[in-house]
Protein backbone atom coordinates (compact mmCIF):
# COMPACT_ATOMS: atom_id res chain seq x y z
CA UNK A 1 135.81 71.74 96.22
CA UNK A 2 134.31 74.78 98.39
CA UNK A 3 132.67 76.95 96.85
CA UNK A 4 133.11 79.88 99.14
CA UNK A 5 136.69 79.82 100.34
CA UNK A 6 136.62 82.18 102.92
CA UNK A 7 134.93 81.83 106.67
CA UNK A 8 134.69 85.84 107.43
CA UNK A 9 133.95 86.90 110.46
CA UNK A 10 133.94 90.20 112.77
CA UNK A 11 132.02 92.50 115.49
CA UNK A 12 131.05 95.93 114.05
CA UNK A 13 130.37 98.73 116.66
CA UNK A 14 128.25 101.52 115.70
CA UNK A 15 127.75 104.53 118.11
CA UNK A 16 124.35 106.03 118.45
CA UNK A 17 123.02 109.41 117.96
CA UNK A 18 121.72 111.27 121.75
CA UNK A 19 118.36 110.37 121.88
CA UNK A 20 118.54 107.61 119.34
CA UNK A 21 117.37 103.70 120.72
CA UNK A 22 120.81 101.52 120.16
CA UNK A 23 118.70 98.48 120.07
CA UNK A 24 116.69 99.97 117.16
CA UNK A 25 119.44 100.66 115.90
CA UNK A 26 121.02 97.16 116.12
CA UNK A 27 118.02 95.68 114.70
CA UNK A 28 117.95 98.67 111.39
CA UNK A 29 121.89 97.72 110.72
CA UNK A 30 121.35 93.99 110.80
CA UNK A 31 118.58 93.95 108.19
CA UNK A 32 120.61 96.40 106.42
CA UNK A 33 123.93 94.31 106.33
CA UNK A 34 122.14 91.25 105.50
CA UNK A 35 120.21 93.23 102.56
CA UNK A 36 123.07 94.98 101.01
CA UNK A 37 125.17 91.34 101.41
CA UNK A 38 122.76 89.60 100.28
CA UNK A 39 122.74 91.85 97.29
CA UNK A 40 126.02 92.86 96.47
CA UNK A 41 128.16 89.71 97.30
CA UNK A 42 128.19 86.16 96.01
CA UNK A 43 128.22 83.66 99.19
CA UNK A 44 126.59 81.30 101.89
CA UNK A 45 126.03 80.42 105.19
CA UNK A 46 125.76 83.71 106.70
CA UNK A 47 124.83 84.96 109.87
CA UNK A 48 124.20 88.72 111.08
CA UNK A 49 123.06 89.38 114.78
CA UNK A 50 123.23 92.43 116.93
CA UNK A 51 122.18 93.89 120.20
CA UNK A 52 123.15 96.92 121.99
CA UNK A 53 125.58 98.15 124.79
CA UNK A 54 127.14 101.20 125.92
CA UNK A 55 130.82 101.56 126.71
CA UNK A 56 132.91 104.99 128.46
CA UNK A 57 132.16 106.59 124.17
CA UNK A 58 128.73 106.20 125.01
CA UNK A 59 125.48 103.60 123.33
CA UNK A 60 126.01 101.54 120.35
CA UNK A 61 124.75 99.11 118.17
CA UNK A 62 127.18 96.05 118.23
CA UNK A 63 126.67 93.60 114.97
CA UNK A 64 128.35 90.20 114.60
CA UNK A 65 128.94 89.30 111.15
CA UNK A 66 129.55 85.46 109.78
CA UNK A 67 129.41 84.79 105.92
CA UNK A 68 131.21 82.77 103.41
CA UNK A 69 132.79 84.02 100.04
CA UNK A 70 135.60 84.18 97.74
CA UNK A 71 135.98 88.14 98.44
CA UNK A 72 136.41 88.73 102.43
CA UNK A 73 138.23 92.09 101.56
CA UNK A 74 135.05 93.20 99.85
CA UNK A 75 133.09 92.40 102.54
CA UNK A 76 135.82 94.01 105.28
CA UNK A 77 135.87 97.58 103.47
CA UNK A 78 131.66 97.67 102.91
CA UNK A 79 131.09 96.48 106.81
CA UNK A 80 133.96 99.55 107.91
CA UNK A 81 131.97 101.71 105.71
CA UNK A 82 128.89 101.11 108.70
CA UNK A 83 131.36 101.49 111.69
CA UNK A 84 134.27 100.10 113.66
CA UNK A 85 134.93 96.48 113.03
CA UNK A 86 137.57 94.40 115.37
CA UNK A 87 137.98 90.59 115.96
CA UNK A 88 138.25 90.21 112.43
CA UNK A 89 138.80 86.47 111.68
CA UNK A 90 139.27 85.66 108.14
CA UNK A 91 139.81 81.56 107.67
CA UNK A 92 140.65 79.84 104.51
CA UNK A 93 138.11 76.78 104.60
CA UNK A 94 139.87 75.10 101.45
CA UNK A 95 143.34 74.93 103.59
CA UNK A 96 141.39 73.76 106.04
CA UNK A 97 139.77 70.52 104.46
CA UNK A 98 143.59 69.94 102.87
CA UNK A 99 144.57 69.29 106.65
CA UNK A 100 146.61 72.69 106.76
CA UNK A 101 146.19 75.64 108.45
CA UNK A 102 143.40 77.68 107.27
């Protein structure tokens, strides 16, 4: 049995302030995701990176986001609360070791 159902994953863009570093700020939100997850929600195996990059809205902080648990939803709605999120991929790992798709 898996303890942690759910492989979550997603890219969270956060724009930067004028005059604000985007990889500083990169570096700020990925200690702050991992605290606050680490905190807040029961799972495993995660994995929080970010750099910066810049885009025709202007610089940003881009943050990819990998963790395990049996609440992806929670984790969704807290990681919007920090910015835009896209290529969400939620995967059910139990379906997956059944030989179904997850």
């Amino acid at each position: 049995m898996i303890e942690y159902r759910y492989d979550t994953q997603l890219l969270l863009d956060k724009y930067v302030a004028e005059g604000e570093d985007p990889d500083d700020a990169a570096d700020d939100l990925v200690d702050e995701i991992r605290d606050h997850i680490t905190e807040t929600f029961d799972g495993d195996s995660m994995v929080v990176a970010g750099d910066s990059s810049e885009d025709e809205n202007g610089e940003k902080a881009v943050i990819k986001l990998h963790y395990h648990t049996n609440e992806p939803w929670l984790v969704l709605e807290y990681c919007r609360s920090l910015g835009e999120i896209y290529d969400i991929v939620v995967e059910d790992m139990d379906r997956q070791s059944r030989g179904l798709k997850g």
